[in-house]
C-alpha atoms as a PDB file:
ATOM      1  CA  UNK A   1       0.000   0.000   0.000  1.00  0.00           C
ATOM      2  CA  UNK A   2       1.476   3.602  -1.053  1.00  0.00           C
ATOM      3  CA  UNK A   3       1.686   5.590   2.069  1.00  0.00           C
ATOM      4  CA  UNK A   4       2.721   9.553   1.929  1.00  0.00           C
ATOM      5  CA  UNK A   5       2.984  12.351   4.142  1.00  0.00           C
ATOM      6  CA  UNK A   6       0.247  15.106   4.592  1.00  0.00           C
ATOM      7  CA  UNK A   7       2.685  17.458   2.059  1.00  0.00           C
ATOM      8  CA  UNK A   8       2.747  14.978  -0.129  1.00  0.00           C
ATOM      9  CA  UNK A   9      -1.336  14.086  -0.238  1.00  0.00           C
ATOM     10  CA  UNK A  10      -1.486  18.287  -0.497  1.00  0.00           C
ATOM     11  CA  UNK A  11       0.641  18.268  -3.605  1.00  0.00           C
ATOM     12  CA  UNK A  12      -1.875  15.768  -5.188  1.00  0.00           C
ATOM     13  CA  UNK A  13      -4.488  17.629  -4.196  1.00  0.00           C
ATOM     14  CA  UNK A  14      -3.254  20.812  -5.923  1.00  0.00           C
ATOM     15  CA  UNK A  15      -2.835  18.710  -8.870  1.00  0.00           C
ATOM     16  CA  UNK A  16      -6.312  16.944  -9.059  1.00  0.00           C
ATOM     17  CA  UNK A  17      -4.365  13.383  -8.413  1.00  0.00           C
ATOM     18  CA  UNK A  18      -1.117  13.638 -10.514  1.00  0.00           C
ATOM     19  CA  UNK A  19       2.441  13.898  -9.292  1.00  0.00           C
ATOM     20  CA  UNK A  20       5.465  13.952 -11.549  1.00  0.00           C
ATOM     21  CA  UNK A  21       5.010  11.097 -14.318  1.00  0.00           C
ATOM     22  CA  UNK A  22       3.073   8.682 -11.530  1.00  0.00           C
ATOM     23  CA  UNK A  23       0.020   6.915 -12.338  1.00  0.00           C
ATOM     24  CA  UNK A  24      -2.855   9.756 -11.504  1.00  0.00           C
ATOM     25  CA  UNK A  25      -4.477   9.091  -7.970  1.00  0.00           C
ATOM     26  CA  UNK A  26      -8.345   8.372  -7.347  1.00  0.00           C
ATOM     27  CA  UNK A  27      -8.374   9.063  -3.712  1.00  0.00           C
ATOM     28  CA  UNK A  28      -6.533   9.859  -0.985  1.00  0.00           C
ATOM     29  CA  UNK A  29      -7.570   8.231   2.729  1.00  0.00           C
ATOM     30  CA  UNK A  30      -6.618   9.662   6.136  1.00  0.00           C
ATOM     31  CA  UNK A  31      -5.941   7.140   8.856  1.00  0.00           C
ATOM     32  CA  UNK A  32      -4.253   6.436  12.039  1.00  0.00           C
ATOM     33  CA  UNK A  33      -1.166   3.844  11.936  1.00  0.00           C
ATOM     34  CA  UNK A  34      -0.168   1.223  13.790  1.00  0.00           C
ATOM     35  CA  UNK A  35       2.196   3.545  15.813  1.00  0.00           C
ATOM     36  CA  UNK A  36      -0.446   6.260  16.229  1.00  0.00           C
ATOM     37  CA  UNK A  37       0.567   8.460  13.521  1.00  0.00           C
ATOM     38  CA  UNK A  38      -1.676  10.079  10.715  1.00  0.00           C
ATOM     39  CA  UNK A  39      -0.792   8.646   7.509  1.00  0.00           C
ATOM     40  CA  UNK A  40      -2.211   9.166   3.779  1.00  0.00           C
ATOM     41  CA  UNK A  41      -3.045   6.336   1.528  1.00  0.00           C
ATOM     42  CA  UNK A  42      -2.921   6.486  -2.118  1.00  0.00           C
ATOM     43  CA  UNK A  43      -5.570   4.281  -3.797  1.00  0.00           C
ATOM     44  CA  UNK A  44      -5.226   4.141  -8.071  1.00  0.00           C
ATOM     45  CA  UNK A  45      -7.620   3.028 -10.145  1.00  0.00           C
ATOM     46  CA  UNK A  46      -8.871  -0.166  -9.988  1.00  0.00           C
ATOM     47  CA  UNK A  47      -7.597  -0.039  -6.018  1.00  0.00           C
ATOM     48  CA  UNK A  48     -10.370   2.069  -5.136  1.00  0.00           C
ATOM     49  CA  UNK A  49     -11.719   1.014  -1.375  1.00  0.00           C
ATOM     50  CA  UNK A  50      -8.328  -0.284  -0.328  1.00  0.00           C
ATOM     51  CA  UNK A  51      -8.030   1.188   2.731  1.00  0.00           C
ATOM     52  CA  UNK A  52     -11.729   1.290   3.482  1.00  0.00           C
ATOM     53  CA  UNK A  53     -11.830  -1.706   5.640  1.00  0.00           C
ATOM     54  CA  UNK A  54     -10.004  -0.991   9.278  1.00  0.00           C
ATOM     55  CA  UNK A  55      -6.993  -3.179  10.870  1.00  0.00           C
ATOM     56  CA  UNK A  56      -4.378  -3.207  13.197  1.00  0.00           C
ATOM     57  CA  UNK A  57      -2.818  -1.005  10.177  1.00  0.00           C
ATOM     58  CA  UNK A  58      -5.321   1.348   8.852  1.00  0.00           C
ATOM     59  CA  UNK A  59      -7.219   3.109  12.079  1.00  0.00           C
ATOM     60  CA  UNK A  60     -10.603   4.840  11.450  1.00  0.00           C
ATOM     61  CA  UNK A  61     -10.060   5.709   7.822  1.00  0.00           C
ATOM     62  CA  UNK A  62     -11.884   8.913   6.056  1.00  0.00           C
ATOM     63  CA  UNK A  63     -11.219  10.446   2.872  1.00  0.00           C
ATOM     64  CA  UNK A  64      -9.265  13.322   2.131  1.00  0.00           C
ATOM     65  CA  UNK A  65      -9.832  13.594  -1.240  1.00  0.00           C
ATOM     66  CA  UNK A  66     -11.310  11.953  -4.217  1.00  0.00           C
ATOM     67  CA  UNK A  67     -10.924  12.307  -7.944  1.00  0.00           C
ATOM     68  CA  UNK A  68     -14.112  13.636  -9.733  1.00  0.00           C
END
């Protein structure tokens, strides 16, 4: 799973989902880590919902942002 930091997820944001020559993003999920910490998953297409379903990983998940 393709984890970033919150300047990162802003960047894509700015750019409705693109970043350098990467594969555009679809959405971008907020969560809690295992350690605690906020963290940003990337979902692409056809990964769409990835991070929906919580773990010992991914802690109350919400998107930040979603391609239109």
């Amino acid at each position: 799973m393709a984890t970033v930091t919150k300047g990162i997820a802003d960047i894509l944001v700015r750019n409705n989902g693109h970043y350098s020559d990467d594969r555009r993003v679809m959405r971008i999920v907020k969560y809690t880590n295992a350690w605690g910490e906020q963290a940003y998953g990337l979902e692409y297409e056809g990964e769409v919902g990835k991070y929906d379903i919580e773990s010992e990983y991914v802690i109350n998940p919400k998107v930040y942002w979603e391609a239109k």
